[in-house]
C-alpha atoms as a PDB file:
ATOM      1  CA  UNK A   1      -9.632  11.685  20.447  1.00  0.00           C
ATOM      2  CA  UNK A   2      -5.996   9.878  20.351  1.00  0.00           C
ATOM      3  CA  UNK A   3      -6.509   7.138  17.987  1.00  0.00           C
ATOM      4  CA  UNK A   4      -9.091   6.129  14.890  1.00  0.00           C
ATOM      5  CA  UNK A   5      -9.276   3.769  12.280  1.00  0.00           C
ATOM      6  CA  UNK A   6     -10.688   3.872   8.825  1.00  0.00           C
ATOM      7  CA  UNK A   7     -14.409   2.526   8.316  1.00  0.00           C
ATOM      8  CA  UNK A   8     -14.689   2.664   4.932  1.00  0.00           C
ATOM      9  CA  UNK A   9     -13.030   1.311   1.519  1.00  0.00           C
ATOM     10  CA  UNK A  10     -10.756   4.592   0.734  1.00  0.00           C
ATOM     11  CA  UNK A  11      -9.959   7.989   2.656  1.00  0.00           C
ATOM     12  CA  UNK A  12      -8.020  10.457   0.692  1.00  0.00           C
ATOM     13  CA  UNK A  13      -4.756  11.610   3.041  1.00  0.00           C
ATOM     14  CA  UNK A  14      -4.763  15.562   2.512  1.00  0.00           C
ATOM     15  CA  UNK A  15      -1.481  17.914   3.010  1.00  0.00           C
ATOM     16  CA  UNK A  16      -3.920  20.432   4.469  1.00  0.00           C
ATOM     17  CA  UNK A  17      -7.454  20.731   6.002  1.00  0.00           C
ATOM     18  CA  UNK A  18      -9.424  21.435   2.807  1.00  0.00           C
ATOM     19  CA  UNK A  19     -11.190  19.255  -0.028  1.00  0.00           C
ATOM     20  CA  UNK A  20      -9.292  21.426  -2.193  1.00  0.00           C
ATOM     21  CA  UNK A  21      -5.872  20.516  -0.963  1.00  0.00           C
ATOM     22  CA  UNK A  22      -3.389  17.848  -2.847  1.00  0.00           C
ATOM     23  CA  UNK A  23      -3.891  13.942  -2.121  1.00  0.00           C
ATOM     24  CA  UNK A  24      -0.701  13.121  -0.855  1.00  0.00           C
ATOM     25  CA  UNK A  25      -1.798   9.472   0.349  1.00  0.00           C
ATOM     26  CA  UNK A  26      -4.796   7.132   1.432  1.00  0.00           C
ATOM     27  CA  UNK A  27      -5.960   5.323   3.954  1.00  0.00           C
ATOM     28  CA  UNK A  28      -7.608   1.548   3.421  1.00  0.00           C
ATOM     29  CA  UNK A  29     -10.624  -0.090   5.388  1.00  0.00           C
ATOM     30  CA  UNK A  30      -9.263  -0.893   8.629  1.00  0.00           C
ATOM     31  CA  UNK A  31      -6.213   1.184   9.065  1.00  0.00           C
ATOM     32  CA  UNK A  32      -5.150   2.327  11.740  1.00  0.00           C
ATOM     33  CA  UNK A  33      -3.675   6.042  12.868  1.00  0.00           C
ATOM     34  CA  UNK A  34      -2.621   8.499  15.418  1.00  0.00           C
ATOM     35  CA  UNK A  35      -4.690  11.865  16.419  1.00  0.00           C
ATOM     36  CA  UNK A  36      -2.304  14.725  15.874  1.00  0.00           C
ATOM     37  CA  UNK A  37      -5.042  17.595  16.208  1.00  0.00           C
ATOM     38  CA  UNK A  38      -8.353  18.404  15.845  1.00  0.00           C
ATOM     39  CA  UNK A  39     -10.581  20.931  13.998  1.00  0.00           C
ATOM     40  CA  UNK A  40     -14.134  21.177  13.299  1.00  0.00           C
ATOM     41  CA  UNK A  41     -14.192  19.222  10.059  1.00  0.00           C
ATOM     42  CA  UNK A  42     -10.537  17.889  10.004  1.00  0.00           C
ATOM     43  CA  UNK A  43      -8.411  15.795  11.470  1.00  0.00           C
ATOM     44  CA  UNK A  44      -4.166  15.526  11.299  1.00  0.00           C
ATOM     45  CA  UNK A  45      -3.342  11.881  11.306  1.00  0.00           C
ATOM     46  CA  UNK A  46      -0.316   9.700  11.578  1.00  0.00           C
ATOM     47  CA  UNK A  47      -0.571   6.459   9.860  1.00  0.00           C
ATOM     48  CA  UNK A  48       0.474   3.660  12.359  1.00  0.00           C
ATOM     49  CA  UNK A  49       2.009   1.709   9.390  1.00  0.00           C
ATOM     50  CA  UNK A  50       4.259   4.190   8.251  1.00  0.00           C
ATOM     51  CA  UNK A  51       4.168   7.082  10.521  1.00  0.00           C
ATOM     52  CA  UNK A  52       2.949   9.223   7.549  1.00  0.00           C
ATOM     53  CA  UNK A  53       0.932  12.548   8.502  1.00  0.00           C
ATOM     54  CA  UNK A  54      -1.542  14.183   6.500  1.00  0.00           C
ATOM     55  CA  UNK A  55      -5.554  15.338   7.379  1.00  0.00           C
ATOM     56  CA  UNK A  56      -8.659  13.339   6.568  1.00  0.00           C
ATOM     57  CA  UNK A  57     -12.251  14.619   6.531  1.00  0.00           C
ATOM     58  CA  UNK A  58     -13.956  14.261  10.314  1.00  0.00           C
ATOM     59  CA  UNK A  59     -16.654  12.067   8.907  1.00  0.00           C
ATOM     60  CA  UNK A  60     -14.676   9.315   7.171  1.00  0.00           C
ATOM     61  CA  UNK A  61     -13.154   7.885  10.808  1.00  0.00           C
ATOM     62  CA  UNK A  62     -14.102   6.378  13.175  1.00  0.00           C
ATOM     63  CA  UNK A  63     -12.518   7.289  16.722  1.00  0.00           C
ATOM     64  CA  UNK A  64     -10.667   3.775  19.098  1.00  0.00           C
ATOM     65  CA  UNK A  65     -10.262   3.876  22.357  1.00  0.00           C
ATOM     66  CA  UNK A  66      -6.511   2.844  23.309  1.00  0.00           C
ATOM     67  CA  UNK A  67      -7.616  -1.046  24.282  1.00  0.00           C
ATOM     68  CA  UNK A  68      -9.407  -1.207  20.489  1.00  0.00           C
ATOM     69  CA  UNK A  69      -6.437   0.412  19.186  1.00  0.00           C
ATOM     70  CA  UNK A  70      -4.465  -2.193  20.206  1.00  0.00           C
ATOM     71  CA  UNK A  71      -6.913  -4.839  19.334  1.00  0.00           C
ATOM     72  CA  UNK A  72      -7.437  -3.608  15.852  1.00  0.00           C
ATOM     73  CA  UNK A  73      -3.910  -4.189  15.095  1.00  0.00           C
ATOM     74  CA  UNK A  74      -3.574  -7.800  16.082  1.00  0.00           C
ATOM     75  CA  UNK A  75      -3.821 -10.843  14.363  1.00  0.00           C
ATOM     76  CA  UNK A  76      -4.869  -8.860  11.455  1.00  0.00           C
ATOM     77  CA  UNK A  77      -5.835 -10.495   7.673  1.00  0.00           C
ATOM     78  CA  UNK A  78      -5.648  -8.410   4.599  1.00  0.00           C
ATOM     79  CA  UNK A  79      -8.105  -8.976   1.658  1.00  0.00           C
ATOM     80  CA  UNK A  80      -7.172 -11.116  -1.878  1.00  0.00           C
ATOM     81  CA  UNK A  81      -9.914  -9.680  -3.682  1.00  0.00           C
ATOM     82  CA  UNK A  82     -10.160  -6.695  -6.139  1.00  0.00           C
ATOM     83  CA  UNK A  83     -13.421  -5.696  -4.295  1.00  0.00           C
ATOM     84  CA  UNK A  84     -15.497  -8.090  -2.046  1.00  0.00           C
ATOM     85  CA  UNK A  85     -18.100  -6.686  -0.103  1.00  0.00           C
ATOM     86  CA  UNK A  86     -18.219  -7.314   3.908  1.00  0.00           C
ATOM     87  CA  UNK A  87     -21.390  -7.215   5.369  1.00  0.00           C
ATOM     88  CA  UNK A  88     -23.167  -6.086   8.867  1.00  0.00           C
ATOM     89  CA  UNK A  89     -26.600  -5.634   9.818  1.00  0.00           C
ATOM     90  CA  UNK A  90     -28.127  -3.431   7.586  1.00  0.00           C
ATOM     91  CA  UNK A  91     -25.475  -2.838   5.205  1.00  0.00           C
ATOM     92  CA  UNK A  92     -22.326  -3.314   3.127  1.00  0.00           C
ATOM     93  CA  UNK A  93     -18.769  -1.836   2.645  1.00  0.00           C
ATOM     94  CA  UNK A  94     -16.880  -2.606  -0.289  1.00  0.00           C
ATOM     95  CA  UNK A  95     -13.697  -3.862   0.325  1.00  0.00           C
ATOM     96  CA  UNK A  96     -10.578  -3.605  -1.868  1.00  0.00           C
ATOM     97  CA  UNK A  97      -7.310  -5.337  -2.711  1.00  0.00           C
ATOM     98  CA  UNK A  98      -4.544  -4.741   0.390  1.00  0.00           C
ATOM     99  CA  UNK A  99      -7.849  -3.254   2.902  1.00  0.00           C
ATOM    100  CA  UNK A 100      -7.175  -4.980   6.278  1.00  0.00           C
ATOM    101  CA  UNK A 101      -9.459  -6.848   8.140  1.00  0.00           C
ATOM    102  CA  UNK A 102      -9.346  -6.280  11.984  1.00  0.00           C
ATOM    103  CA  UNK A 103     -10.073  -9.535  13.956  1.00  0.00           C
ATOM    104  CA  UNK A 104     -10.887 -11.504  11.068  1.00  0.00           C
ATOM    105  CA  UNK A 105     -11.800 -15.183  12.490  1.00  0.00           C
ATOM    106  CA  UNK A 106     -12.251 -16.790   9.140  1.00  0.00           C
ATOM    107  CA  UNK A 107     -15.687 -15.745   8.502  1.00  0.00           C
ATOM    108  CA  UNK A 108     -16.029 -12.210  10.865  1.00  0.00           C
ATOM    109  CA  UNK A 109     -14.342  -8.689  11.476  1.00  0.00           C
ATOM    110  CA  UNK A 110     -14.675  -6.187  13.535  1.00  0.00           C
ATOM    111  CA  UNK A 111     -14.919  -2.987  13.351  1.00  0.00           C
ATOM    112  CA  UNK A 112     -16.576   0.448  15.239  1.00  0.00           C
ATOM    113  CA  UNK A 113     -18.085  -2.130  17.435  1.00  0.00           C
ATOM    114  CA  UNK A 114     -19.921  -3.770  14.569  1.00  0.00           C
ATOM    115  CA  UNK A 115     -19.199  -7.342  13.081  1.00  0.00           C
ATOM    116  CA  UNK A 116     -18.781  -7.656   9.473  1.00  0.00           C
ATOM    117  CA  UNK A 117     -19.360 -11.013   7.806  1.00  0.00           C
ATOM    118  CA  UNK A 118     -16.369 -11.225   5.267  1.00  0.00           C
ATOM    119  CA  UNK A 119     -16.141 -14.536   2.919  1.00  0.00           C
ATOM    120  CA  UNK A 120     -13.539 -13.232   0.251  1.00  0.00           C
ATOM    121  CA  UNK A 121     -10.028 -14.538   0.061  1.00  0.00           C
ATOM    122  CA  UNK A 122      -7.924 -13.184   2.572  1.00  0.00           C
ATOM    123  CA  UNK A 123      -3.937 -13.412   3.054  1.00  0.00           C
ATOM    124  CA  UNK A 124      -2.913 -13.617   7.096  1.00  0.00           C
ATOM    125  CA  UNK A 125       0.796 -12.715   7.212  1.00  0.00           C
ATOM    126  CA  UNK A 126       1.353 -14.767  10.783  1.00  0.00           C
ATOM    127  CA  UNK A 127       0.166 -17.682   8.533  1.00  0.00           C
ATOM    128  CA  UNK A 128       2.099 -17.907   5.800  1.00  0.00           C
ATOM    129  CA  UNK A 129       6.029 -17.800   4.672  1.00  0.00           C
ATOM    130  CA  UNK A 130       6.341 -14.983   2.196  1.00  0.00           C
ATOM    131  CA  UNK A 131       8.447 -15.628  -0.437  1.00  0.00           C
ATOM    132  CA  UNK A 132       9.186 -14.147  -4.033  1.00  0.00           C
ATOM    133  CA  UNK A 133       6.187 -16.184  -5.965  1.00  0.00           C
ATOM    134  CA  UNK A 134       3.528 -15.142  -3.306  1.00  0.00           C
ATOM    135  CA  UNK A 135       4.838 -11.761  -3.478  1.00  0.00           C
ATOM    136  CA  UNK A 136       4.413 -11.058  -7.373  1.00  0.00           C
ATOM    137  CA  UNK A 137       1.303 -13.246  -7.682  1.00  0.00           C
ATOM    138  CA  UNK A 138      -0.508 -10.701  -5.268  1.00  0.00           C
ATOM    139  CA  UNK A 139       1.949  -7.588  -7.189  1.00  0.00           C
ATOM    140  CA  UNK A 140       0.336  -8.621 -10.232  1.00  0.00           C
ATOM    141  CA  UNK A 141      -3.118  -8.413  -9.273  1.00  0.00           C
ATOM    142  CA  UNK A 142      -2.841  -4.626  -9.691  1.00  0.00           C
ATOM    143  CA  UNK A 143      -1.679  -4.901 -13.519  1.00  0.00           C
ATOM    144  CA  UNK A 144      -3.482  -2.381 -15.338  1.00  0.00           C
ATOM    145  CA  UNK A 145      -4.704  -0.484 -12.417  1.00  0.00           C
ATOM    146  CA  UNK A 146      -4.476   3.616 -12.870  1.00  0.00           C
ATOM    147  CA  UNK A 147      -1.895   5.730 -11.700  1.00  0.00           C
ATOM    148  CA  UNK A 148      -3.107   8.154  -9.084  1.00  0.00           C
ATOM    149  CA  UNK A 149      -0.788  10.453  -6.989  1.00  0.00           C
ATOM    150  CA  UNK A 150      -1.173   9.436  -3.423  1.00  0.00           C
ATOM    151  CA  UNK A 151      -3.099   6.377  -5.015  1.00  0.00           C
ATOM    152  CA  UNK A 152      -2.846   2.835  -2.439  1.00  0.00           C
ATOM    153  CA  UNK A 153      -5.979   0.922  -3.611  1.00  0.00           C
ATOM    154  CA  UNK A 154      -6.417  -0.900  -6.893  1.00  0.00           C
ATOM    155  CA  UNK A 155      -8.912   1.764  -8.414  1.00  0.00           C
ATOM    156  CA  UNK A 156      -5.892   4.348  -8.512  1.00  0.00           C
ATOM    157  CA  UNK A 157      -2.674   3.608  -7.073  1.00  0.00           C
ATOM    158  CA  UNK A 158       1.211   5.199  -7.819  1.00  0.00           C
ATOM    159  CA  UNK A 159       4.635   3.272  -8.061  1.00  0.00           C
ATOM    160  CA  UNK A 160       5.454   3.828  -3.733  1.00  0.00           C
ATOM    161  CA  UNK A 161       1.885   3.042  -2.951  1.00  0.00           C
ATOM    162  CA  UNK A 162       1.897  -0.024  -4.802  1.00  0.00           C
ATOM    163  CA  UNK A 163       4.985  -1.863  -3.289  1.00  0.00           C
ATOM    164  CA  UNK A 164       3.976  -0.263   0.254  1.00  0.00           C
ATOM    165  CA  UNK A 165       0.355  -2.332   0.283  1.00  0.00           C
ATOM    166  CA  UNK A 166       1.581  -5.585  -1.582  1.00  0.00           C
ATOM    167  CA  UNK A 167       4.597  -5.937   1.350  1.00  0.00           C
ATOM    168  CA  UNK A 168       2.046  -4.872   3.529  1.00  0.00           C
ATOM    169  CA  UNK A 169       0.015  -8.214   2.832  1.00  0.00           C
ATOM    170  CA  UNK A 170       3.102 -10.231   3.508  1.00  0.00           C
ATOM    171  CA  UNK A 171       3.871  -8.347   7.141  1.00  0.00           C
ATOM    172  CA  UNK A 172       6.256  -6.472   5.988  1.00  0.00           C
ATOM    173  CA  UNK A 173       6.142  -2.352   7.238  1.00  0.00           C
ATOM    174  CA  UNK A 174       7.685  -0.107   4.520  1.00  0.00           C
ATOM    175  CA  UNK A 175       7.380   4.227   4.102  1.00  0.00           C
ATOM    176  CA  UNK A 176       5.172   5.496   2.218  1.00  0.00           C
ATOM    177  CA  UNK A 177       7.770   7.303  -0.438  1.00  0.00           C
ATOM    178  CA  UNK A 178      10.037   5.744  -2.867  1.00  0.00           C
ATOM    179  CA  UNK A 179      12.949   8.356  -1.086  1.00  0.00           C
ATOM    180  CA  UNK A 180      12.343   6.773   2.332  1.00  0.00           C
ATOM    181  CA  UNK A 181      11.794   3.005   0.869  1.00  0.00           C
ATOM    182  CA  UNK A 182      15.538   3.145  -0.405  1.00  0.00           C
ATOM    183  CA  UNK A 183      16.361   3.131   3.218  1.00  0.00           C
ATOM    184  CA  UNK A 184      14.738  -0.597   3.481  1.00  0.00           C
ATOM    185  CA  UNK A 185      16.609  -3.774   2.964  1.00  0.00           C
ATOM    186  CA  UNK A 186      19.833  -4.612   1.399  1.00  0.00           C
ATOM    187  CA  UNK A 187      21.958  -3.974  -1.858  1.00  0.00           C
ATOM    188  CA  UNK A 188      22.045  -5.772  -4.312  1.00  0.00           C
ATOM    189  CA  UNK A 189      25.164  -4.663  -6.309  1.00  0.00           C
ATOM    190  CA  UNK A 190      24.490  -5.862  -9.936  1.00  0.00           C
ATOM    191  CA  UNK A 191      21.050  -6.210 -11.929  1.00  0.00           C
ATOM    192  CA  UNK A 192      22.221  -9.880 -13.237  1.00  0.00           C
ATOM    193  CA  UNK A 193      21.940 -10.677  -9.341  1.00  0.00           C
ATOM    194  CA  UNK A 194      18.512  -9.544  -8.741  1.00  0.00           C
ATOM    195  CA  UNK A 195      15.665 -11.926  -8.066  1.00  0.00           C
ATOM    196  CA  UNK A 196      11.654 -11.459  -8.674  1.00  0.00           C
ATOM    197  CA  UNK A 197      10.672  -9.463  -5.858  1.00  0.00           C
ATOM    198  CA  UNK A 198      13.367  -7.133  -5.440  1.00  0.00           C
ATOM    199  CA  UNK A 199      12.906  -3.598  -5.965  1.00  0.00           C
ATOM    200  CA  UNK A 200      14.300  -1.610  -8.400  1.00  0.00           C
ATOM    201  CA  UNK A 201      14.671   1.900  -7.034  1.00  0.00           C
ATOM    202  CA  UNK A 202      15.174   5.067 -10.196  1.00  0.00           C
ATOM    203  CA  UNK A 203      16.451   8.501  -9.974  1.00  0.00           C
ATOM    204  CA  UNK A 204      15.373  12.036 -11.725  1.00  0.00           C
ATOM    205  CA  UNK A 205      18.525  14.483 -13.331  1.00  0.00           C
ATOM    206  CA  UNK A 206      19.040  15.840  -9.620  1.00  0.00           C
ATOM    207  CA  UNK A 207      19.798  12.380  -8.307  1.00  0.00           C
ATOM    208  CA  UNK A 208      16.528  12.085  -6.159  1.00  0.00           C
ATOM    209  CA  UNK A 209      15.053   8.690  -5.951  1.00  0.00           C
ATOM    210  CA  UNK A 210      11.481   9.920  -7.231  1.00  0.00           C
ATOM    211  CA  UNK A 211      10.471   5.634  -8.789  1.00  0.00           C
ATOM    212  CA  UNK A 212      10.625   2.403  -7.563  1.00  0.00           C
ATOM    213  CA  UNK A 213       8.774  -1.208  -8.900  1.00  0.00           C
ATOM    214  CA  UNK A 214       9.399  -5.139  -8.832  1.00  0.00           C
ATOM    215  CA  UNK A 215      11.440  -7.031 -10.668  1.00  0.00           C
ATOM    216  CA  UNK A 216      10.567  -9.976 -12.387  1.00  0.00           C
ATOM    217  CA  UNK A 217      11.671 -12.914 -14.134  1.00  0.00           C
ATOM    218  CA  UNK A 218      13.583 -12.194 -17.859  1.00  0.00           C
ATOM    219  CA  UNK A 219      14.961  -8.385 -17.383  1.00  0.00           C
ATOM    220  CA  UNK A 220      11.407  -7.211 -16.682  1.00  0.00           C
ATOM    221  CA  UNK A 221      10.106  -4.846 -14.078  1.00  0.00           C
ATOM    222  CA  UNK A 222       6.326  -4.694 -12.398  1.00  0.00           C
ATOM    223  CA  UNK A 223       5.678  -1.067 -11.812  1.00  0.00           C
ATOM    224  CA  UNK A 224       3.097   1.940 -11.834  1.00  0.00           C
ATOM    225  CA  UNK A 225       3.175   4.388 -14.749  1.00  0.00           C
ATOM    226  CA  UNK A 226       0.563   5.363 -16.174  1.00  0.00           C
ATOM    227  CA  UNK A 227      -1.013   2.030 -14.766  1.00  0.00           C
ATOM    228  CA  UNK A 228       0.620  -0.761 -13.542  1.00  0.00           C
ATOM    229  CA  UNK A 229       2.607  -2.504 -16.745  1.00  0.00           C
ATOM    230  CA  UNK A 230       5.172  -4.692 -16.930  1.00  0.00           C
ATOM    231  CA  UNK A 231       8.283  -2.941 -19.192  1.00  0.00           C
ATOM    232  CA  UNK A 232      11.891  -4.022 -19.393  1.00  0.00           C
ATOM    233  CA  UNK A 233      14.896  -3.499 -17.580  1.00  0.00           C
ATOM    234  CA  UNK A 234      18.559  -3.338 -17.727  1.00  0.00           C
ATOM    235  CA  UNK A 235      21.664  -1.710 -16.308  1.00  0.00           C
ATOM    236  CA  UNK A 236      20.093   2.018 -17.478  1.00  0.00           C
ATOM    237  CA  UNK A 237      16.786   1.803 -16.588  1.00  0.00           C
ATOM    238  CA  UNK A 238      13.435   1.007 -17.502  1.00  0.00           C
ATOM    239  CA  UNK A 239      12.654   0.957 -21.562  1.00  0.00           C
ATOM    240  CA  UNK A 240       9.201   1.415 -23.110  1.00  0.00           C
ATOM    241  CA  UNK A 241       8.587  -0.019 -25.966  1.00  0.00           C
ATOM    242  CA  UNK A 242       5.554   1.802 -26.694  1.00  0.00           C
ATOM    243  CA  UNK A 243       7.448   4.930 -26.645  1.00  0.00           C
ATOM    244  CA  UNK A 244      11.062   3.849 -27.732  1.00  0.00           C
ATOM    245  CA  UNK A 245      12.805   5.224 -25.243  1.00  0.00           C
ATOM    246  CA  UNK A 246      13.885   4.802 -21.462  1.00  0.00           C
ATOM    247  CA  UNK A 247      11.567   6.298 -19.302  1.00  0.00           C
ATOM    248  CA  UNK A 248      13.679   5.912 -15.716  1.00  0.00           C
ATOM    249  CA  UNK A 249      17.201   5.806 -14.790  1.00  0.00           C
ATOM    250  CA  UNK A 250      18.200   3.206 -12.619  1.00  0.00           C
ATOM    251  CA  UNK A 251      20.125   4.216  -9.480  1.00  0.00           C
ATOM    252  CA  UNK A 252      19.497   1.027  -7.241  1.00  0.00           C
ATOM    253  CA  UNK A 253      18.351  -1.861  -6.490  1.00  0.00           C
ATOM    254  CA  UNK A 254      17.507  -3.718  -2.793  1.00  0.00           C
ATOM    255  CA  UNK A 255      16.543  -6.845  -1.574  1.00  0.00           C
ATOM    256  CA  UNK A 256      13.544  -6.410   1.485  1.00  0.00           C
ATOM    257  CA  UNK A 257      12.382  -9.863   1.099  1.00  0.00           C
ATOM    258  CA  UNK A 258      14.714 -12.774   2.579  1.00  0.00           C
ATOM    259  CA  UNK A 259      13.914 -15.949   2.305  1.00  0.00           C
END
């Protein structure tokens, strides 16, 4: 087995080959990965998008051969909708906000081999111009959503996750971290000069880049917290009002998206 794909609507990413063992990420419906090695129950992945590695459960992939790797990563839609169910034979799978859609013709995916009938809105980034409005009309479809660590999908998602799979929609191929997503893009050397869509990048007492959310319009910031919330933001940081206090500490901020 060199390559799989994800057939259903959320795989928990595992640091090691146990149930037990810490969520460090997830994979979506229709994501792609590497085979790293193999044991009875467990498999060590690395995610095509990001080249993150981590184990997943035998049972919840499916394996490609090289020729559907390939295919399964062309031409690619993502889904609009919180959850919209895509349907084959005998059968559903629920699909989430940010799941791709292999193949998708407008009406069809496929997947395993199978065809899924899929009539939800979908976003194809080789047909359409991203710009900052798209981007923070489909970042704010996540508002409230819970913060989980390792979280990508709208039912539990945390602050890296949640810019990785929104710039995902818009064909864009960030890390998985908020420490490797600094490296992305370029600086933008005052907060006065930021524009909706940029992200703001914030730093714990050793200096470590350990946050990272959207800005918006009127010094605010979209980001995951708790859930995703929309709190304001100046030269310092990030300030919550329902605390009365700052809660990060700005370090940067870069511009991914150019227009």
């Amino acid at each position: 087995m060199e390559y799989g794909i994800c057939p259903l609507s959320i795989v928990p990413v595992r640091s090691a080959p146990s149930d037990l063992s810490e969520m460090t990420s997830q994979l979506l419906f229709g994501e792609v990965f590497e085979v790293l090695s193999v044991k009875p129950k467990w498999i060590k992945i690395r995610c095509t998008l990001d080249g993150y590695e981590g184990w997943i459960s035998a049972n919840q992939s499916k394996e490609l051969s090289a020729k559907e790797y390939t295919a399964a990563q062309k031409n690619c839609s993502f889904c609009l909708e919180l959850v919209q169910g895509a349907m084959t034979n005998n059968h559903y799978v629920p699909i989430t906000l940010g799941c791709t859609l292999p193949e998708y013709d407008g009406l069809n995916l496929k997947l395993d081999g199978q065809k899924f009938t899929y009539s939800g809105q979908v976003i194809n980034p080789l047909e359409t111009k991203p710009d900052s409005e798209l981007l923070i009309k489909i970042a704010r479809k996540y508002l409230y959503a819970p913060y989980l660590w390792g979280g990508r999908s709208p039912f539990g998602i945390d602050c890296s996750g949640f810019v990785q799979v929104v710039f995902k929609m818009l064909g864009y191929q960030l890390a998985r971290d908020s420490s490797k997503q600094v490296e992305h893009g370029d600086v933008v050397n005052f907060i006065e000069e930021a524009i909706p869509g940029d992200l703001a990048f914030f730093e714990d007492k050793k200096g470590k880049i350990v946050h990272v959310g959207f800005i918006l319009q009127e010094q605010q910031i979209l980001h995951a917290s708790g859930k995703v919330r929309i709190d304001k933001l100046d030269h310092q940081g990030i300030y919550n009002e329902e605390l009365g206090k700052y809660s990060h500490k700005l370090r940067i901020i870069k511009r991914i998206l150019q227009e």
